[in-house]
Protein backbone atom coordinates (compact mmCIF):
# COMPACT_ATOMS: atom_id res chain seq x y z
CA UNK A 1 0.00 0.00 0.00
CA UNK A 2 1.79 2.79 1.26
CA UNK A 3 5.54 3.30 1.48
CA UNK A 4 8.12 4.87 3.21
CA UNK A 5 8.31 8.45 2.12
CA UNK A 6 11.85 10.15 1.90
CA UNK A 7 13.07 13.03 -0.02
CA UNK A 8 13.31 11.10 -3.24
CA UNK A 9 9.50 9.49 -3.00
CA UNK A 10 7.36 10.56 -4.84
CA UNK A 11 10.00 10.82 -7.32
CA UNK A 12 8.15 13.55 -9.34
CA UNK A 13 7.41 17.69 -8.14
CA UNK A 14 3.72 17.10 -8.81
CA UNK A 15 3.29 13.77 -6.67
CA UNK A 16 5.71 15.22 -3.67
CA UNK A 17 3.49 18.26 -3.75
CA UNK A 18 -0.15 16.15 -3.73
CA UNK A 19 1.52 13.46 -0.97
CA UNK A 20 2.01 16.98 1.09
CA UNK A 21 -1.65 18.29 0.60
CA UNK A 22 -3.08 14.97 1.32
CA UNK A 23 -1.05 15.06 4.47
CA UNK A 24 -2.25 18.00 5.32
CA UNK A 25 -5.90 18.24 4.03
CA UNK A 26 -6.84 14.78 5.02
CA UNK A 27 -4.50 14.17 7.51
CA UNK A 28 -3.95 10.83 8.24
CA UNK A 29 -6.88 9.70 6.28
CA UNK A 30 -5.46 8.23 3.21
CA UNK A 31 -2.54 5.30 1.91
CA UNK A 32 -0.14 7.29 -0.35
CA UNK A 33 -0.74 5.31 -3.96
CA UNK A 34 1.40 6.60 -6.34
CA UNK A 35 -1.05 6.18 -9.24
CA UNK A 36 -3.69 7.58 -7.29
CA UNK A 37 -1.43 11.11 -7.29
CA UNK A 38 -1.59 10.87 -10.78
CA UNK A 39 -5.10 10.60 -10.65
CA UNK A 40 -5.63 13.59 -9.09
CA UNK A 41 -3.26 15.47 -11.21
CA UNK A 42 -5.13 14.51 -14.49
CA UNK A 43 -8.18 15.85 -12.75
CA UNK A 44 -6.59 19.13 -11.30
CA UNK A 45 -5.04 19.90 -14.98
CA UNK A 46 -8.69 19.09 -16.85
CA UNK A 47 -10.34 21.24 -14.65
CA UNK A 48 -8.18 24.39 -15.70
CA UNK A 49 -5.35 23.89 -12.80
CA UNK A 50 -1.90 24.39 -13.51
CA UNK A 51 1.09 23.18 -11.98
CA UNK A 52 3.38 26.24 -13.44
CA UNK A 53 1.33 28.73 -11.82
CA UNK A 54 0.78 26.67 -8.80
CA UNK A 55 4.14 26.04 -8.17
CA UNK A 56 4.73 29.70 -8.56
CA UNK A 57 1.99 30.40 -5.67
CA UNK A 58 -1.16 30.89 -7.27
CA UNK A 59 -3.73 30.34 -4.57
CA UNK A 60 -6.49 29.81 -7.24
CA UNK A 61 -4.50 27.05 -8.44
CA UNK A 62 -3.69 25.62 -4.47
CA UNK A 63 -6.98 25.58 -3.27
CA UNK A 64 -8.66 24.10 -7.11
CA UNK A 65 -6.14 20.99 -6.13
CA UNK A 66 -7.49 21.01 -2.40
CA UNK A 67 -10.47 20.71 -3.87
CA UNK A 68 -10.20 17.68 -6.26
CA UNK A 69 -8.31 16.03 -3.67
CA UNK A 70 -11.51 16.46 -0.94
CA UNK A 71 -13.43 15.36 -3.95
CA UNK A 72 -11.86 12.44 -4.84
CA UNK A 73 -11.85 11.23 -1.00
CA UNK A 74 -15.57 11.83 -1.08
CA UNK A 75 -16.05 9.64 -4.08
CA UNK A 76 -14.11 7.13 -2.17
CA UNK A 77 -11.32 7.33 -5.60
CA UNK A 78 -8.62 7.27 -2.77
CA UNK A 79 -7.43 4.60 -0.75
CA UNK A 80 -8.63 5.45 2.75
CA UNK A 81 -6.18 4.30 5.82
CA UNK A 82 -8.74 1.80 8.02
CA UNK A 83 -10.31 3.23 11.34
CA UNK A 84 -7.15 1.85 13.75
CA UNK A 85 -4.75 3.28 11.33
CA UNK A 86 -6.24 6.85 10.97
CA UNK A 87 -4.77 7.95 14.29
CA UNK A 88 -1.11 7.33 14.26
C-alpha cells in the first residue's frame, strides 16, 4: 500500500506536492498510492489547474487541487487508511 516516504519518494514535483496536501488536508486519512497522485493530477489539470502557476503560488490554483483532492476522498477514488490506522 503505502511506502516509506523520503526526499526522493514521490520521485516527481507534482506527486511530492499532492503526498504533502493529502497530508495536510486529510491528515492521516489516506494510503499514499502513487497512481492515485496521478489521478488527481489529471483531474486538477482538466479542470483548468496548472502546476506552473501553482508552483509559482497561485492560490487559485492551491486551493482548485485542495479541492479535487476532498473530492476524490468523497467519491471514495482514494485509498482510505482503516479506522485503527487513521490515528497514528
Amino acid at each position: 500500500m503505502g511506502g516509506d516516504v523520503t526526499p526522493k519518494t514521490p520521485p516527481r514535483a507534482d506527486q511530492r506536492y499532492i503526498h504533502a496536501l493529502l497530508d495536510t488536508v486529510l491528515a492521516g486519512k489516506v494510503e499514499h498510492v502513487p497512481a492515485e497522485y496521478d489521478l488527481l493530477s489529471r483531474v486538477f489539470l482538466k479542470a483548468g489547474g496548472s502546476w506552473s502557476r501553482l508552483f509559482k503560488g497561485s492560490p487559485v490554483d492551491v486551493d482548485l487541487l485542495k479541492r479535487v483532492c476532498r473530492r476524490a476522498f468523497k467519491l471514495d477514488l482514494l485509498t482510505k487508511k482503516r479506522k485503527w490506522e487513521a490515528k497514528s
